[in-house]
Protein backbone atom coordinates (compact mmCIF):
# COMPACT_ATOMS: atom_id res chain seq x y z
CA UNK A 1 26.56 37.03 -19.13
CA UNK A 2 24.82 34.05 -17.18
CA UNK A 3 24.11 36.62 -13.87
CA UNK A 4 22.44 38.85 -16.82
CA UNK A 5 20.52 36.28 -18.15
CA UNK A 6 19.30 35.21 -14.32
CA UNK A 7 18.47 38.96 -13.52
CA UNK A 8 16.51 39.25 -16.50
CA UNK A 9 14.89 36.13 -16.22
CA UNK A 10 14.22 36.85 -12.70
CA UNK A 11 16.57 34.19 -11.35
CA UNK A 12 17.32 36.43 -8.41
CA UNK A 13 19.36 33.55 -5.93
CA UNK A 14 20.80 32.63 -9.09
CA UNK A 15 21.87 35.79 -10.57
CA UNK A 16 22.93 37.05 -7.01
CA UNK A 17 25.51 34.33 -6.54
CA UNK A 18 26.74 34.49 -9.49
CA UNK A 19 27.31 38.60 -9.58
CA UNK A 20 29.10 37.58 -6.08
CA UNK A 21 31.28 34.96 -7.35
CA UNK A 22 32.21 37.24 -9.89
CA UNK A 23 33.35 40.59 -7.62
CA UNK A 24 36.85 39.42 -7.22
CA UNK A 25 37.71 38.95 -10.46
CA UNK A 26 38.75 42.33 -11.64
CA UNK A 27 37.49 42.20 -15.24
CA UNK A 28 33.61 42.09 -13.77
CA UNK A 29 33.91 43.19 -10.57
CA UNK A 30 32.38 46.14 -11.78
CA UNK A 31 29.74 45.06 -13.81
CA UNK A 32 29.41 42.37 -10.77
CA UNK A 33 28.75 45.23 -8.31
CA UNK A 34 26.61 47.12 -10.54
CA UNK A 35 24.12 43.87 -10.71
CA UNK A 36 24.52 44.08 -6.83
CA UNK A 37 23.72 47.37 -6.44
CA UNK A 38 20.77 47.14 -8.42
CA UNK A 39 18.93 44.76 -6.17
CA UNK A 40 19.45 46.18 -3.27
CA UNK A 41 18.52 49.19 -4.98
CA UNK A 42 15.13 47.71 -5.66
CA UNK A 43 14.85 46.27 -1.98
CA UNK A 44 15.51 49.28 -0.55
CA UNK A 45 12.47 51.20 -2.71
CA UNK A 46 9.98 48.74 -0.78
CA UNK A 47 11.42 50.12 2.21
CA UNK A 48 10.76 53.70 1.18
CA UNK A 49 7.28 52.94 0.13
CA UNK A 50 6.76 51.79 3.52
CA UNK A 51 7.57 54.94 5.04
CA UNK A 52 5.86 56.90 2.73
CA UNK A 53 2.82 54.85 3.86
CA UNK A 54 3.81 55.47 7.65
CA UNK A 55 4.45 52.00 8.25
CA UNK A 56 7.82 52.95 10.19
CA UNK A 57 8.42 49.46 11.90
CA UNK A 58 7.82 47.60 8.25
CA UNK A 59 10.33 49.91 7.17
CA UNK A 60 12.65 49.28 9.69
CA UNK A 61 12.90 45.68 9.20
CA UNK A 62 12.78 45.98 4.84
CA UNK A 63 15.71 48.50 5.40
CA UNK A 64 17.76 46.53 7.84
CA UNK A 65 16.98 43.45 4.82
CA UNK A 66 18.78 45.28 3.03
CA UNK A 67 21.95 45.95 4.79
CA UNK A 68 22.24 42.20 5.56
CA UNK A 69 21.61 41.02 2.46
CA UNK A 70 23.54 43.78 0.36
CA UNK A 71 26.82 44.65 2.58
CA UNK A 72 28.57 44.95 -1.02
CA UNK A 73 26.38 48.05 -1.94
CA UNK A 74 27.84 50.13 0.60
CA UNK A 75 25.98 53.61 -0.34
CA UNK A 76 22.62 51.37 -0.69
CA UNK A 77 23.60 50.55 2.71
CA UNK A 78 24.05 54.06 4.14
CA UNK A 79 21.03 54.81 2.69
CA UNK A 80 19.48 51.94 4.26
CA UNK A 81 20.56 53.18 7.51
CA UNK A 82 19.39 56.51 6.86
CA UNK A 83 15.70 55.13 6.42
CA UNK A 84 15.96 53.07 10.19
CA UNK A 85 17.15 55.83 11.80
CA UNK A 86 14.07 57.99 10.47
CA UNK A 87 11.96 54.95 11.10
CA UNK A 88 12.94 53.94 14.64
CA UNK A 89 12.52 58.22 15.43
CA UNK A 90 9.01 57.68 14.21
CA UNK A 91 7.99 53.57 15.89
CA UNK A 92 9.10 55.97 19.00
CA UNK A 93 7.05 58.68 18.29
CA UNK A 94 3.75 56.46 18.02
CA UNK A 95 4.52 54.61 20.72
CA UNK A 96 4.48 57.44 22.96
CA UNK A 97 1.31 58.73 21.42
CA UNK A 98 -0.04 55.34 21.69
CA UNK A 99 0.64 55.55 25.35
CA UNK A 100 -0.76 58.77 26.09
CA UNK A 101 -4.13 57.77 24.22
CA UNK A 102 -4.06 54.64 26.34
CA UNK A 103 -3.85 56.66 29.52
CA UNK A 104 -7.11 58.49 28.28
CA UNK A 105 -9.26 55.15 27.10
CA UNK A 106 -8.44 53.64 30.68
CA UNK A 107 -9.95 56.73 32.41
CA UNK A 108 -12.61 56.34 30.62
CA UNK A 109 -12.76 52.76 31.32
CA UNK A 110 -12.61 53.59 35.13
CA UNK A 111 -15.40 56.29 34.87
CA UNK A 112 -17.89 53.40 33.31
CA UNK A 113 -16.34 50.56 35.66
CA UNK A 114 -17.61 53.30 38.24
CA UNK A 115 -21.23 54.20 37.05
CA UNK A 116 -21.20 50.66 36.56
CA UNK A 117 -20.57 49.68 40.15
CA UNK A 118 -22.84 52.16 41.60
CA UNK A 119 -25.91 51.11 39.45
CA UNK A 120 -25.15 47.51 40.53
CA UNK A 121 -24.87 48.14 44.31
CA UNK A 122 -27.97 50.01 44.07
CA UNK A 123 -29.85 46.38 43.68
CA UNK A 124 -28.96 45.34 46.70
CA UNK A 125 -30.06 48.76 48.85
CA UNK A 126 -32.38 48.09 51.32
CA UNK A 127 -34.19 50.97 50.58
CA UNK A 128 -35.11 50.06 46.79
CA UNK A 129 -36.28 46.93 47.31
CA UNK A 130 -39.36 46.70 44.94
CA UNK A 131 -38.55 49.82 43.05
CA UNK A 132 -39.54 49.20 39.38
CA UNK A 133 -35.68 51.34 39.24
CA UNK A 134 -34.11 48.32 40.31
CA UNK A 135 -34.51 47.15 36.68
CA UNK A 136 -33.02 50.41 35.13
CA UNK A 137 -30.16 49.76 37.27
CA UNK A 138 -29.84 46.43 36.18
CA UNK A 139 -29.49 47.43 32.45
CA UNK A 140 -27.53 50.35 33.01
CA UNK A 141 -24.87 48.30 35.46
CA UNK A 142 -24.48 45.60 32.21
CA UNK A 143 -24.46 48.66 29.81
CA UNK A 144 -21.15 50.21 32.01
CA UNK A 145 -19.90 47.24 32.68
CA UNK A 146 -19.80 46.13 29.04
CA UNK A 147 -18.65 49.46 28.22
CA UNK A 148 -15.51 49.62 30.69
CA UNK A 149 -14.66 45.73 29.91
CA UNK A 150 -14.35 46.69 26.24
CA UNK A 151 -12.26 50.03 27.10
CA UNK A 152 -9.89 48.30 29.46
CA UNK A 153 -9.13 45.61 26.81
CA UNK A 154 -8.95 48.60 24.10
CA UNK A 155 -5.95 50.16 26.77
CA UNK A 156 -4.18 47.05 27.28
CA UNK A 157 -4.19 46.52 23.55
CA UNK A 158 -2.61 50.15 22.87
CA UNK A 159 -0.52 49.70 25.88
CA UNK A 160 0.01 46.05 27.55
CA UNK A 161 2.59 47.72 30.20
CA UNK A 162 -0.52 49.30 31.79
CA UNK A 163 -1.11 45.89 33.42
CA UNK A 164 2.33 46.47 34.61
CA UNK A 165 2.37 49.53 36.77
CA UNK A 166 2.42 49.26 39.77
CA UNK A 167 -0.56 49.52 41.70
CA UNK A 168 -2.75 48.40 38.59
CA UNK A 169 -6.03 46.85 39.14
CA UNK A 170 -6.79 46.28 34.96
CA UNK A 171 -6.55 42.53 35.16
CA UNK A 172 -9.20 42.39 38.42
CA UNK A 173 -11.53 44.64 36.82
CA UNK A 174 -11.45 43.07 33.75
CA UNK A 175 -12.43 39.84 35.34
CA UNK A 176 -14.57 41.55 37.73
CA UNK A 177 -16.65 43.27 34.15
CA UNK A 178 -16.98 39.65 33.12
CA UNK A 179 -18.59 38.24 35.99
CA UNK A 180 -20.72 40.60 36.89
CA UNK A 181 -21.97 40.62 33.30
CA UNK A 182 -22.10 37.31 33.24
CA UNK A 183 -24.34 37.20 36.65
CA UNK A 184 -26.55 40.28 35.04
CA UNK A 185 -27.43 38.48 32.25
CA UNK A 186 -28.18 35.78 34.14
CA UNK A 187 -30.34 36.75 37.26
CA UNK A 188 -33.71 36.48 37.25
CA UNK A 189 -36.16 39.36 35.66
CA UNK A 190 -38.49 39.54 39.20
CA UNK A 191 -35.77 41.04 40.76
CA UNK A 192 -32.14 40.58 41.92
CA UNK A 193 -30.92 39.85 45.84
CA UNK A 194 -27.77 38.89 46.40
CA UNK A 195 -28.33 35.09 46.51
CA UNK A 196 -28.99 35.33 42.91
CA UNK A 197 -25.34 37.15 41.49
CA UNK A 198 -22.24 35.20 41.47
CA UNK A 199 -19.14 37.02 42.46
């Protein structure tokens, strides 16, 4: 009667223990599971809602809650087992679509890094010196350079590993984006030589 009142009252930690102290005495153990069962019950919905909403990893961890915190409720269990398995197929899933989409926004980010780079070494040619184009260069190198920096961070977000691989040059161009913005925005509107950028 007093884990009923708790439940109902919405003791929870209360009514829990005492549904628990209560399993081994044969009388209540029913009832006593039955209270049990009907939390976990309830714990494991939230975990279904998250799946229904596609949030597989929240699900994962709700589910795996519940078979922690409900070992009594064994067929709340299995179905809480049941809803990881499904849940770590699909955090899986993502991640490998993640990683393909990452793949794509970094060649991306490598096309602008290399429009970029050829608009900004064309302020220092020899042969443009005093071409009014040397000022469309300059705003076109800080357009592709702002445009890779953002879609190399964008790659490393979907996919930090990238930085990883071997052979990866992510980190240096990133830096490399930043201070060549930095000297772009900086340098003076007559005209850029090479005195005048910071490397």
């Amino acid at each position: 009667a007093l884990a009923q009142f708790a439940e109902k009252n919405g003791l929870d930690n209360e009514a829990l223990e005492k549904y628990r102290s209560l399993i081994g005495i044969q009388e209540f153990s029913a009832q006593a599971l039955a209270g049990i069962r009907r939390y976990a019950l309830r714990d494991l919905a939230l975990a279904r809602q998250q799946i229904d909403g596609r949030n597989y990893s929240m699900a994962r961890t709700l589910a795996d809650e519940v078979r922690q915190n409900y070992p009594e409720a064994k067929d709340v269990v299995e179905q809480a087992t049941e809803i990881i398995g499904k849940a770590e197929v699909e955090v899986a899933r993502q991640a490998r679509q993640r990683a393909e989409i990452a793949k794509d926004v970094l060649k991306a980010a490598n096309e602008y890094y290399e429009q970029a780079t050829g608009h900004f070494n064309n302020l220092f040619s020899t042969q443009r010196v005093g071409n009014p184009l040397l000022m469309s260069d300059r705003l076109e190198a800080k357009k592709y350079y702002q445009l890779a920096l953002s879609a190399y961070q964008e790659a490393l977000r979907m996919n930090p590993e990238l930085a990883n691989e071997p052979m990866s040059v992510i980190n240096v161009r990133v830096k490399e984006c930043r201070d060549r913005l930095a000297s772009l925005n900086q340098a003076p509107l007559g005209g850029l030589g090479r005195d005048n950028i910071n490397f």
